[in-house]
Structure formats: structure tokens, C-alpha cells
N, C-alpha and C. Protein backbone atom coordinates (compact mmCIF):
# COMPACT_ATOMS: atom_id res chain seq x y z
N UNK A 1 1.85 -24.61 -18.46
CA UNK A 1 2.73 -25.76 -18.53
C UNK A 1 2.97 -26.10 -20.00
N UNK A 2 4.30 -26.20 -20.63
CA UNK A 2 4.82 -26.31 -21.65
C UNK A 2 4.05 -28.10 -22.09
N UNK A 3 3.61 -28.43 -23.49
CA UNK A 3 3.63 -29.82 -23.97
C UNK A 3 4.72 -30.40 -23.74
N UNK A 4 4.76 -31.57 -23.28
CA UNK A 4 5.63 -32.83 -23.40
C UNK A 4 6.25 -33.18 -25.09
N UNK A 5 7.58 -32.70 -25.57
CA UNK A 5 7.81 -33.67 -26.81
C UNK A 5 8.25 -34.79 -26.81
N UNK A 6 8.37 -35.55 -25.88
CA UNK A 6 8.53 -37.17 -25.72
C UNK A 6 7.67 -37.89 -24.73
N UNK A 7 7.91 -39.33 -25.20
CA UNK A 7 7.15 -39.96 -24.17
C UNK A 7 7.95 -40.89 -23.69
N UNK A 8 8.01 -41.46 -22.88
CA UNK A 8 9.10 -42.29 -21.96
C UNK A 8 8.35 -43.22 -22.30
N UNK A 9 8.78 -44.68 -21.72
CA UNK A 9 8.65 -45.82 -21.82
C UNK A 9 7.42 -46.03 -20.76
N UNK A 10 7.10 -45.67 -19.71
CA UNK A 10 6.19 -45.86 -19.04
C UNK A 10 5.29 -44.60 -19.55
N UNK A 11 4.97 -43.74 -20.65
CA UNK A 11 3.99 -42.96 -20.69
C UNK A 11 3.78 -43.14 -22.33
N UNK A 12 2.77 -44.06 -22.37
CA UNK A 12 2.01 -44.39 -23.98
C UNK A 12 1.06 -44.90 -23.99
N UNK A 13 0.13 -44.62 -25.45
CA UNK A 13 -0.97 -45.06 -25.25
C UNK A 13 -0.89 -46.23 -26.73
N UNK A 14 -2.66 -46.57 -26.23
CA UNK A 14 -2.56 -47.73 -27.27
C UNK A 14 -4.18 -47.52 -27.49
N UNK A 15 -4.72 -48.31 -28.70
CA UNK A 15 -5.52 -48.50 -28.82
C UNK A 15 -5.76 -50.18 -29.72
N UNK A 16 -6.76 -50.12 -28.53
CA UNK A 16 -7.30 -51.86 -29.36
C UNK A 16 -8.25 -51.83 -30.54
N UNK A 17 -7.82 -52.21 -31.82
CA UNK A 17 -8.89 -51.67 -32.55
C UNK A 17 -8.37 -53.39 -33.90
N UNK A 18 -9.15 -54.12 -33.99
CA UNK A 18 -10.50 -54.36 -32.53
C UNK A 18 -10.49 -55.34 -31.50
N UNK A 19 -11.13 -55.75 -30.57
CA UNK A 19 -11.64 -56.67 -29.77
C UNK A 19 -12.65 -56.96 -30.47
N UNK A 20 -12.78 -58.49 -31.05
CA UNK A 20 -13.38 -59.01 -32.11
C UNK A 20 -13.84 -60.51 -31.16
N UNK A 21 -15.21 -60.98 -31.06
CA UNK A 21 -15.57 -62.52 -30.75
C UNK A 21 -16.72 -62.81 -31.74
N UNK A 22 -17.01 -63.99 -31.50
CA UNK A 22 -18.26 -64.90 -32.78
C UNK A 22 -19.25 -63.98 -32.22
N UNK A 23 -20.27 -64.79 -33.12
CA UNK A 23 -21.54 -64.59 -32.21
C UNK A 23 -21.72 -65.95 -31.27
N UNK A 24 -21.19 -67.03 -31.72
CA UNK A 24 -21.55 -67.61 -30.60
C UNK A 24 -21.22 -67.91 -29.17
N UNK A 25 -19.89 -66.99 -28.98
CA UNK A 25 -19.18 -65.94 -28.05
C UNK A 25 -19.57 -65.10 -27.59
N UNK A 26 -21.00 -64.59 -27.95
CA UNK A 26 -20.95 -63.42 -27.84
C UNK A 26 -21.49 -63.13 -25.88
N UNK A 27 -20.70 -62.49 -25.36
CA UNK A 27 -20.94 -62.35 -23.71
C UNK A 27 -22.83 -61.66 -23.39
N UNK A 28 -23.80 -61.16 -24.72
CA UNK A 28 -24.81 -61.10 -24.29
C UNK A 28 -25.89 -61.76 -23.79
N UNK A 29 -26.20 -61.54 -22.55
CA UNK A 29 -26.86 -62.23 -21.72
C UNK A 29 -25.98 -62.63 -20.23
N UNK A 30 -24.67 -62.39 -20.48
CA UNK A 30 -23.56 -62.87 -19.64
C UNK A 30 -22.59 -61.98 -19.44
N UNK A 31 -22.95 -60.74 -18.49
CA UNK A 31 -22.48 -59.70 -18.58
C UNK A 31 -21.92 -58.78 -19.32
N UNK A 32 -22.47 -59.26 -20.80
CA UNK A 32 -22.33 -58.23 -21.84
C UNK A 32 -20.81 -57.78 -21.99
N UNK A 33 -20.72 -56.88 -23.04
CA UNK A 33 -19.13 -56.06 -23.54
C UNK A 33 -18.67 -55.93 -22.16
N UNK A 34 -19.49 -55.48 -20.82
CA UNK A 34 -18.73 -54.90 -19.87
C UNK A 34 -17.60 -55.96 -19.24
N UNK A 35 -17.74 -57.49 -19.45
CA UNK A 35 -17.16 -58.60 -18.58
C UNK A 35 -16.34 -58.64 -19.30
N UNK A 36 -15.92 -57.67 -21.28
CA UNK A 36 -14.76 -58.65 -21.75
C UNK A 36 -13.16 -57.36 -21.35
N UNK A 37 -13.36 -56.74 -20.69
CA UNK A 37 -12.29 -56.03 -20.23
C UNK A 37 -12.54 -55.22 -18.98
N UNK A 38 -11.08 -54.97 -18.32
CA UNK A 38 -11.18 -54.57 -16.78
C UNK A 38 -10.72 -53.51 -16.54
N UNK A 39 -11.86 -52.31 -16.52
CA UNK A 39 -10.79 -51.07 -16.15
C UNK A 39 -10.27 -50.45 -15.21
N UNK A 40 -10.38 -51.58 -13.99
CA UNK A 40 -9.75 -50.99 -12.85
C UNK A 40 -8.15 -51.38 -12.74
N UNK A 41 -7.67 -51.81 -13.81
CA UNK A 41 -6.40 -52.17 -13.57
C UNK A 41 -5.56 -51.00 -13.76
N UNK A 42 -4.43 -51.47 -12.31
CA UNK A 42 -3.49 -50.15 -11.99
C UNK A 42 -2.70 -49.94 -13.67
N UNK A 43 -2.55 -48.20 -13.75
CA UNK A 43 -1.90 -48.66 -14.99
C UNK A 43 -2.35 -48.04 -16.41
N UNK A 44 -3.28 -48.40 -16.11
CA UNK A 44 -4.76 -48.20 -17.50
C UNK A 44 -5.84 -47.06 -17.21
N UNK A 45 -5.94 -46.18 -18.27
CA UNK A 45 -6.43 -45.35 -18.48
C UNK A 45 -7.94 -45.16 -19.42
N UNK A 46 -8.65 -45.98 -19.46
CA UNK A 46 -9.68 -45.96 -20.40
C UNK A 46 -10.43 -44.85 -20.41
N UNK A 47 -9.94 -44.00 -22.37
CA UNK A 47 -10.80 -42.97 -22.66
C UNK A 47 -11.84 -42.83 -23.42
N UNK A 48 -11.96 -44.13 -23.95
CA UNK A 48 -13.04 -44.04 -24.64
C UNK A 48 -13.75 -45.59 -25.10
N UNK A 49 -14.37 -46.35 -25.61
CA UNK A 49 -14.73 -47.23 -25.98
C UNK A 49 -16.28 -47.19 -26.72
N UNK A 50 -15.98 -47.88 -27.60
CA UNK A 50 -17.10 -47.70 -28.54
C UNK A 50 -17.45 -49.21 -29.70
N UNK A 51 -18.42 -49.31 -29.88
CA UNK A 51 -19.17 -51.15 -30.51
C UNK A 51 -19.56 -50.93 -31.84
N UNK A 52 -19.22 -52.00 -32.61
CA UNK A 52 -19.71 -52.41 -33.79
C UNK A 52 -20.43 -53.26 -33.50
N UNK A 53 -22.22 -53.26 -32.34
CA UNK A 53 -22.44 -54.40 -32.19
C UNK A 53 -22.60 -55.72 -33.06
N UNK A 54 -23.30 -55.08 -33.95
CA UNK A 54 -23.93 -56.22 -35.05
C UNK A 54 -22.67 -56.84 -35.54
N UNK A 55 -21.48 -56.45 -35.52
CA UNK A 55 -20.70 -56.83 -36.03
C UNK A 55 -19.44 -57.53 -35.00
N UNK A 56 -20.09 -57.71 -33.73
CA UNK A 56 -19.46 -58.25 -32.18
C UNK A 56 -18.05 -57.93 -32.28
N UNK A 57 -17.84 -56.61 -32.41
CA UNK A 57 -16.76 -56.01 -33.09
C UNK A 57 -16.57 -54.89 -31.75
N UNK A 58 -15.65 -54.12 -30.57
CA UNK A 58 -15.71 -53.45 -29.74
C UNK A 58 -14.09 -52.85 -29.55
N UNK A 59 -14.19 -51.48 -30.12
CA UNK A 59 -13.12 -50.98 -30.23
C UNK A 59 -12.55 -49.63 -28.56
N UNK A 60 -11.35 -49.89 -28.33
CA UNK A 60 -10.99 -49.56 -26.62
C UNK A 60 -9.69 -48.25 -27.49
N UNK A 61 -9.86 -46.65 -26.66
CA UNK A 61 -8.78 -46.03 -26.95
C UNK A 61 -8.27 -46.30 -25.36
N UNK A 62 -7.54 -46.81 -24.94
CA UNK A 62 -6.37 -46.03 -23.32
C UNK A 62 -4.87 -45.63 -23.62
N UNK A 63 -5.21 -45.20 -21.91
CA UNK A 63 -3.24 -44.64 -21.76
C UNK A 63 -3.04 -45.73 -21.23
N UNK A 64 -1.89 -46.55 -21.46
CA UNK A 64 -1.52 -47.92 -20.58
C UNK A 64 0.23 -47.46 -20.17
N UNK A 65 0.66 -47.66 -18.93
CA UNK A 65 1.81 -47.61 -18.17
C UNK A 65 3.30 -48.38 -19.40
N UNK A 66 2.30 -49.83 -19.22
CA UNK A 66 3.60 -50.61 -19.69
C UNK A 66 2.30 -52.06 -20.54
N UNK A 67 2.72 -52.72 -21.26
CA UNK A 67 1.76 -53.82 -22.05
C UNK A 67 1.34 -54.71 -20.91
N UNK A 68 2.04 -55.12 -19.56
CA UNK A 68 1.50 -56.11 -18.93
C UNK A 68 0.08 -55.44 -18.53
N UNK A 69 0.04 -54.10 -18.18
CA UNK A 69 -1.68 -53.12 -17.56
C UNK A 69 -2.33 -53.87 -18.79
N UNK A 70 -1.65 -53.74 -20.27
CA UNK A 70 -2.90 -53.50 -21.63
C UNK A 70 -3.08 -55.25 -21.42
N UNK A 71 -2.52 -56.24 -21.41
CA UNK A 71 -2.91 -57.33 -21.51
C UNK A 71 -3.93 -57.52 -20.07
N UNK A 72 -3.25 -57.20 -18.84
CA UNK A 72 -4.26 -57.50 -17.81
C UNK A 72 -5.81 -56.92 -18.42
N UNK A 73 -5.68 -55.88 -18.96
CA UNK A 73 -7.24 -55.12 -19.15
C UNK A 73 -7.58 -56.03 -19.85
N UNK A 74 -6.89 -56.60 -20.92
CA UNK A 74 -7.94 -57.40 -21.63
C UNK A 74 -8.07 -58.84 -21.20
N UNK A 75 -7.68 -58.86 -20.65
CA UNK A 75 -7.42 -60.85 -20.32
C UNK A 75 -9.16 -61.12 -19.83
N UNK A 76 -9.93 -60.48 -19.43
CA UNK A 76 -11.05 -60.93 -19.01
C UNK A 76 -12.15 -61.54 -20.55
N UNK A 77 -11.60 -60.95 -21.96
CA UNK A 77 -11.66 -61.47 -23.04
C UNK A 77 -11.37 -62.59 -23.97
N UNK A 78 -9.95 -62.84 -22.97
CA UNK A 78 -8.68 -63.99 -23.65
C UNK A 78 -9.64 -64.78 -24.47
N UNK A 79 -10.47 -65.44 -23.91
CA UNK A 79 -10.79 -66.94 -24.37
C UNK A 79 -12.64 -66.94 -25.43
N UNK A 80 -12.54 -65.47 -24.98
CA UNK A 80 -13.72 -65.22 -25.95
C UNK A 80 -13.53 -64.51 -27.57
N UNK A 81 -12.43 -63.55 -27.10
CA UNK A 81 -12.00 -62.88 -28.45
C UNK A 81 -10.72 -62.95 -28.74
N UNK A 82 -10.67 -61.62 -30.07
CA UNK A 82 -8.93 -61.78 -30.64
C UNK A 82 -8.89 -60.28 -30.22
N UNK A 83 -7.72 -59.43 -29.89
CA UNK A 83 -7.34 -58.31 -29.72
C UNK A 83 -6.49 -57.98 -31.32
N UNK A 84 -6.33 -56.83 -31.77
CA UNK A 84 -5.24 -56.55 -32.27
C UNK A 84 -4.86 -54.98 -31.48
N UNK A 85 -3.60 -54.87 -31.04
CA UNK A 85 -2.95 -53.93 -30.38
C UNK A 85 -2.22 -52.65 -31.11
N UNK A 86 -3.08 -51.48 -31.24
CA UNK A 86 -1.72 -50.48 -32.31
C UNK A 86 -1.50 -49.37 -31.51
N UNK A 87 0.01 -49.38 -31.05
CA UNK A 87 0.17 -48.44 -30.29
C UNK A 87 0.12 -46.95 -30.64
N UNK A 88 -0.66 -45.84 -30.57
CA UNK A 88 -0.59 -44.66 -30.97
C UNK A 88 0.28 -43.54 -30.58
N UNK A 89 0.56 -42.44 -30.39
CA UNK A 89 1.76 -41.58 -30.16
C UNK A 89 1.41 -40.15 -30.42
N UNK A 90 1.51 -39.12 -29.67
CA UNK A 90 1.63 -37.56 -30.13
C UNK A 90 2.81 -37.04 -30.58
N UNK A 91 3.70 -38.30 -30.26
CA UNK A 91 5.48 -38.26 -31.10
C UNK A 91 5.37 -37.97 -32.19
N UNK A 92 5.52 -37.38 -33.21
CA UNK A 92 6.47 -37.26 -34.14
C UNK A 92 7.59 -38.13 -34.75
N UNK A 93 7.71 -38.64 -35.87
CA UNK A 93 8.83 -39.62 -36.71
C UNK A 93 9.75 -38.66 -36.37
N UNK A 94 11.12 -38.69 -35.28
CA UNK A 94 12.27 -38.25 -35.38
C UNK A 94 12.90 -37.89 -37.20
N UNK A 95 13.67 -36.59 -37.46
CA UNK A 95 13.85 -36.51 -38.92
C UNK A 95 15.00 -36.61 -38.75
N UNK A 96 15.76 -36.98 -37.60
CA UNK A 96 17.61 -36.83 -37.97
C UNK A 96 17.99 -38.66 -38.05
């Protein structure tokens, strides 16, 4: 099967880098990193995830459909942390 050179609007990924809360936020003891995002949402692809604990710092790579999947995944965070969202790409900068 030949690579894909585009990606459509419903096929991109993103990565959260980071999901950032205090410490006095911090969800340990209270279902931990696992309560501040949901990966059963239709949509979302979670490939990897990985912690800066000491630094209550928790960085997410997925494939997400469309941004409402990437916000549902994180909304279980909303009120504890900050997200910043950078969408990544196997695209290529068009040269024409």
C-alpha cells in the first residue's frame, strides 16, 4: 500500500505539549494523571503519553478526527490545568 501524501480534514494529529496544573491541583491522591484526560473518546487515538512529574507537567501525542474528540479528551482536565495544542503533520510545506 502506497503512503498517503495528504491528509484530509478529518485525518490529523496533534499533540498536547503540555498539560500543565499547580501543585496544589495536583490530581495525586485523586485519581492521579489518569482522571485528567479520556481516552475512550470516539475519535481519539492516544499514542503515547509521557510526565514531567516533578514538574506537574504531562505531555499527550494522538490522532484526533476533528478538535471537538481533542477538547472532549481533555475536558476531564478543564478546571485543573492549561493545555497548549500544536497540531503536527507528515505533510510537507506545499512549494508552489
Amino acid at each position: 500500500m502506497a503512503k498517503k501524501n495528504h491528509q484530509t480534514a478529518g485525518d490529523w494529529s496533534a499533540v498536547s505539549h503540555p498539560q500543565v496544573h499547580a501543585p496544589e491541583t495536583c490530581p495525586l491522591g485523586e485519581g492521579g494523571s489518569d482522571s485528567l484526560f479520556d481516552s475512550t473518546v470516539e475519535g481519539i487515538k492516544l499514542i503515547g503519553r509521557y510526565g514531567a512529574n516533578t514538574q506537574h507537567t504531562l505531555f499527550y501525542s494522538v490522532e484526533a478526527n476533528d478538535v471537538v474528540a481533542l477538547h472532549k479528551f481533555l475536558l476531564p482536565g478543564f478546571k485543573r490545568c492549561t493545555s497548549t495544542i500544536t497540531p503536527v503533520s507528515e505533510v510537507p510545506v506545499p512549494k508552489d
